[in-house]
N, C-alpha and C. Protein backbone atom coordinates (compact mmCIF):
# COMPACT_ATOMS: atom_id res chain seq x y z
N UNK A 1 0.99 6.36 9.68
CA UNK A 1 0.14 6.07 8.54
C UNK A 1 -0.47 4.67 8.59
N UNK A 2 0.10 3.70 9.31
CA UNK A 2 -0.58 2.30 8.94
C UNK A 2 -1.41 2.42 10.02
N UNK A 3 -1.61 3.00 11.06
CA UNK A 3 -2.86 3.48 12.29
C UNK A 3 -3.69 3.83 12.11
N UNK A 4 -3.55 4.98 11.32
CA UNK A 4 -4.93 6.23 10.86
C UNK A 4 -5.31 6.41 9.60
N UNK A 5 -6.58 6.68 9.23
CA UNK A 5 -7.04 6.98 8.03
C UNK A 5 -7.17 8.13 7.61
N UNK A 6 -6.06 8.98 6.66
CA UNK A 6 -6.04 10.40 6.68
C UNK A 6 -6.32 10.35 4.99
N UNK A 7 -7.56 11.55 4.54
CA UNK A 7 -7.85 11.39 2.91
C UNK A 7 -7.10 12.84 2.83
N UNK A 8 -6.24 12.83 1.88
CA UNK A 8 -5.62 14.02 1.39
C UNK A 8 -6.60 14.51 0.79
N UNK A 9 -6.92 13.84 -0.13
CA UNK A 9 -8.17 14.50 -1.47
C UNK A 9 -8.96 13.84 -1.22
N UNK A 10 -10.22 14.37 -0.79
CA UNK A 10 -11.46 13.93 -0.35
C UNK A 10 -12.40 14.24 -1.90
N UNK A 11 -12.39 15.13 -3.11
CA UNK A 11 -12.90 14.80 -4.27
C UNK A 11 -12.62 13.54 -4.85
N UNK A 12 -11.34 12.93 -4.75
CA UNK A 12 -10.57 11.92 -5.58
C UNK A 12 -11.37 10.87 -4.81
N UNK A 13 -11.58 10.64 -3.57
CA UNK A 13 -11.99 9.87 -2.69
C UNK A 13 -13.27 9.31 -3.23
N UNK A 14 -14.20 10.99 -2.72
CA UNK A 14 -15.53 10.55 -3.49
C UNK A 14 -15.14 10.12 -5.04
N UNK A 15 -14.73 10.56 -5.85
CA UNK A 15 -15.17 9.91 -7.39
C UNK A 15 -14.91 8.31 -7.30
N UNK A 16 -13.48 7.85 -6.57
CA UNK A 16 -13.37 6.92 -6.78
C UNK A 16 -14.57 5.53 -6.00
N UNK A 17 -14.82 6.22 -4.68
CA UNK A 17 -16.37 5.75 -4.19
C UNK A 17 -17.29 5.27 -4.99
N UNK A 18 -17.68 5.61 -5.98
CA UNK A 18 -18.69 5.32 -7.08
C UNK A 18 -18.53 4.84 -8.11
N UNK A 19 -16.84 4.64 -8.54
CA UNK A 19 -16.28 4.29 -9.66
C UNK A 19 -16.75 1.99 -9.06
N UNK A 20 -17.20 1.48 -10.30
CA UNK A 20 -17.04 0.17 -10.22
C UNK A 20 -16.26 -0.41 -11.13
N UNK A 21 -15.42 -1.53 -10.84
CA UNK A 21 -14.26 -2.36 -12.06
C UNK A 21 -15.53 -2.70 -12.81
N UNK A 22 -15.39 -3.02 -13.85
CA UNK A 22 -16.02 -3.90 -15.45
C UNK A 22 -15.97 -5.64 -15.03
N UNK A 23 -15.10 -5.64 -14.99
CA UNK A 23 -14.52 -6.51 -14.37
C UNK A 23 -15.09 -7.57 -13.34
N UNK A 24 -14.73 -6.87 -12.29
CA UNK A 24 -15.35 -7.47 -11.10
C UNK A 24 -16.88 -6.78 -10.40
N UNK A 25 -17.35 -5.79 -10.92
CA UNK A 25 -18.01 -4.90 -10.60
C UNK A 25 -17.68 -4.58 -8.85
N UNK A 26 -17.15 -4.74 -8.46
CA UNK A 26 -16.81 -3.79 -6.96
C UNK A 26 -15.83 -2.27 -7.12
N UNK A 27 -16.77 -1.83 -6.23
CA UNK A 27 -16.09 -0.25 -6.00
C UNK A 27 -14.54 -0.13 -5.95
N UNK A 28 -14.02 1.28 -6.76
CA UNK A 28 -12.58 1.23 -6.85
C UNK A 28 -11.67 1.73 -5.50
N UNK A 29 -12.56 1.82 -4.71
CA UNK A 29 -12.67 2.13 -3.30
C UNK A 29 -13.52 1.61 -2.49
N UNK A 30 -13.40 0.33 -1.90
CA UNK A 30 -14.24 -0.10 -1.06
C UNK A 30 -14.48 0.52 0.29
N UNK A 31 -13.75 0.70 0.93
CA UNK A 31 -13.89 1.15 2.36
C UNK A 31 -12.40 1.87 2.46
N UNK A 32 -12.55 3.04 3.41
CA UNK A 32 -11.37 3.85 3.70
C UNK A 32 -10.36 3.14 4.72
N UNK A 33 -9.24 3.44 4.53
CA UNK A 33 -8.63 2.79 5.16
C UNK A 33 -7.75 1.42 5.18
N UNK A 34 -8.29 0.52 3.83
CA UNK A 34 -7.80 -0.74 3.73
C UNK A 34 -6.94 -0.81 2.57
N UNK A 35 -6.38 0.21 1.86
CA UNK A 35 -5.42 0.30 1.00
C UNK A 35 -4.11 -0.13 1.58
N UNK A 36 -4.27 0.92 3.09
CA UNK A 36 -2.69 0.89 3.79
C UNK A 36 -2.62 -0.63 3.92
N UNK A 37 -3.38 -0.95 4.70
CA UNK A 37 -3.29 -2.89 5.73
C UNK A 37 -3.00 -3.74 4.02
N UNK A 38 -3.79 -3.52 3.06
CA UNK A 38 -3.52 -4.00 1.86
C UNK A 38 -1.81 -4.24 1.82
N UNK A 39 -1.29 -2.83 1.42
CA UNK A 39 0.32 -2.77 1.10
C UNK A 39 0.85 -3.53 2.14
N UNK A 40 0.50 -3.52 3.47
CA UNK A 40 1.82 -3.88 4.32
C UNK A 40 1.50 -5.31 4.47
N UNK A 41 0.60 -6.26 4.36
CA UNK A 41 0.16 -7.40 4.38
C UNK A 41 0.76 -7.98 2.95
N UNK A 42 0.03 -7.66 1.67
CA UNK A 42 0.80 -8.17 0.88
C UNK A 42 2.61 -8.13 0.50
N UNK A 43 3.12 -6.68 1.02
CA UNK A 43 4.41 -6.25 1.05
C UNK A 43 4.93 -7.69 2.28
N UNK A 44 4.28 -7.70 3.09
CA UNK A 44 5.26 -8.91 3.84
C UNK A 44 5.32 -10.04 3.71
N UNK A 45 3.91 -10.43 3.11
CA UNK A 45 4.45 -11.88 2.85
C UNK A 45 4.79 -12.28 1.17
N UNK A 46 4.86 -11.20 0.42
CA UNK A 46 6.02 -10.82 -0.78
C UNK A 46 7.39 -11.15 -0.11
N UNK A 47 7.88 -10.02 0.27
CA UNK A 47 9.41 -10.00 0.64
C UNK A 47 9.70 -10.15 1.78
N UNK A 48 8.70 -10.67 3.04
CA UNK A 48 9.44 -11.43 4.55
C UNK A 48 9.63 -10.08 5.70
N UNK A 49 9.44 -8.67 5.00
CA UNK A 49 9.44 -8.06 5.87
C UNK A 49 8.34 -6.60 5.46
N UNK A 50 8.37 -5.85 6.66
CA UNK A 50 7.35 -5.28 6.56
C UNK A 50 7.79 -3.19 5.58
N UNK A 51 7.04 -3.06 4.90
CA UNK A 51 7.55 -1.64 4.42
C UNK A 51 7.63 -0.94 5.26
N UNK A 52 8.62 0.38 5.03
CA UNK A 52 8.73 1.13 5.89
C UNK A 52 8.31 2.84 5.81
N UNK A 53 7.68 3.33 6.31
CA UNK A 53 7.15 4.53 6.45
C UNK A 53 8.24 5.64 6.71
N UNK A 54 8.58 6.71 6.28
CA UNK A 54 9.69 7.68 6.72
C UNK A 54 9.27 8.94 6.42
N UNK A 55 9.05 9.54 7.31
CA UNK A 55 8.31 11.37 7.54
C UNK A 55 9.31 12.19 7.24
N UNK A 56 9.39 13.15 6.38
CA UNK A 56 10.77 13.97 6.42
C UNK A 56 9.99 15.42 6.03
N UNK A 57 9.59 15.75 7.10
CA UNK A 57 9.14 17.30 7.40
C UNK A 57 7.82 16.94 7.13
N UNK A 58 7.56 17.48 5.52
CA UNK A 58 5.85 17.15 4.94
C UNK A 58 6.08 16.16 3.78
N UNK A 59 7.15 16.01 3.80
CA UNK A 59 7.30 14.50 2.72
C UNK A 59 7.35 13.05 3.39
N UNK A 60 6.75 12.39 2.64
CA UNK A 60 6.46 10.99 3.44
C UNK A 60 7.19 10.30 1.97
N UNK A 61 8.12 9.09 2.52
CA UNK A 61 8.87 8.22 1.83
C UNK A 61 8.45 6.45 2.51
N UNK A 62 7.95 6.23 1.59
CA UNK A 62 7.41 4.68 2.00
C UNK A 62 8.21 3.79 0.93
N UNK A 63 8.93 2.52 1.35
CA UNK A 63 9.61 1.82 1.23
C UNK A 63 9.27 0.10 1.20
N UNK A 64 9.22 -0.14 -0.32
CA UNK A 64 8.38 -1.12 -0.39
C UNK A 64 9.42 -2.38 -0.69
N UNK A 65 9.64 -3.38 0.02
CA UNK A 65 10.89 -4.24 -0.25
C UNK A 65 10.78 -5.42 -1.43
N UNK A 66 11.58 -5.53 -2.07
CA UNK A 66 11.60 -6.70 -3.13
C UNK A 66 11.37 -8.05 -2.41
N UNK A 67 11.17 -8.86 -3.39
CA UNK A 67 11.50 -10.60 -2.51
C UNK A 67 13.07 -10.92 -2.55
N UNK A 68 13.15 -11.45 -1.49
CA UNK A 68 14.69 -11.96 -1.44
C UNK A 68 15.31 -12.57 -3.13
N UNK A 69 16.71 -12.20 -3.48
CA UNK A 69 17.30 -13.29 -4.43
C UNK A 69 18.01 -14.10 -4.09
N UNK A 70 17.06 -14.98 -5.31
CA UNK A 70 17.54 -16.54 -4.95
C UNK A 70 19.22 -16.59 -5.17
N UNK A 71 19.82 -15.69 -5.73
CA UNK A 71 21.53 -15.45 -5.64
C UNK A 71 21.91 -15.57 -4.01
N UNK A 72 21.04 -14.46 -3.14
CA UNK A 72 21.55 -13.92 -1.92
C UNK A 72 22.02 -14.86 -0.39
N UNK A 73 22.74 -14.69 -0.32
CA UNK A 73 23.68 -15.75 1.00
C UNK A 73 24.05 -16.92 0.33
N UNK A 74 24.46 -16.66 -1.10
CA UNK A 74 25.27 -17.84 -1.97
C UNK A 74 26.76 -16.99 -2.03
N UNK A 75 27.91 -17.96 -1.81
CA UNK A 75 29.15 -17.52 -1.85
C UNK A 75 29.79 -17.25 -3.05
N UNK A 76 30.30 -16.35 -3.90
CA UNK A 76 30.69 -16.13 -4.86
C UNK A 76 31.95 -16.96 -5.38
């Protein structure tokens, strides 16, 4: 999945194509494909490592990591 650009729903695709924020006025879909690089770029330098993708037949389980706590590798 972080390789290829696969649209499950190609209606959802198009609507969102044409949809613009109020906001910022840019498309709620800019270009295909940059959602994924989005998650795993911001996911790593959030929490130091990268999410993880897991295929289980036709279910896909993606794994998005917290930031470290500031508790963690403190001795109790």
């Amino acid at each position: 999945m972080p390789y290829r650009v696969f649209t499950r729903n190609q209606l959802l695709v198009n609507f969102l194509s044409r949809m613009t924020s109020r906001r910022t006025g840019r498309s709620c879909l800019e270009s295909r494909g940059e959602g994924v690089r989005g998650i795993l770029e911001a996911s790593e330098e959030h929490a130091g490592r990268r999410p993880e993708y897991e295929l289980f037949g036709e279910e896909l389980r993606l794994t998005i990591w917290a930031q470290p706590s500031a508790h963690e590798g403190r001795a109790s």
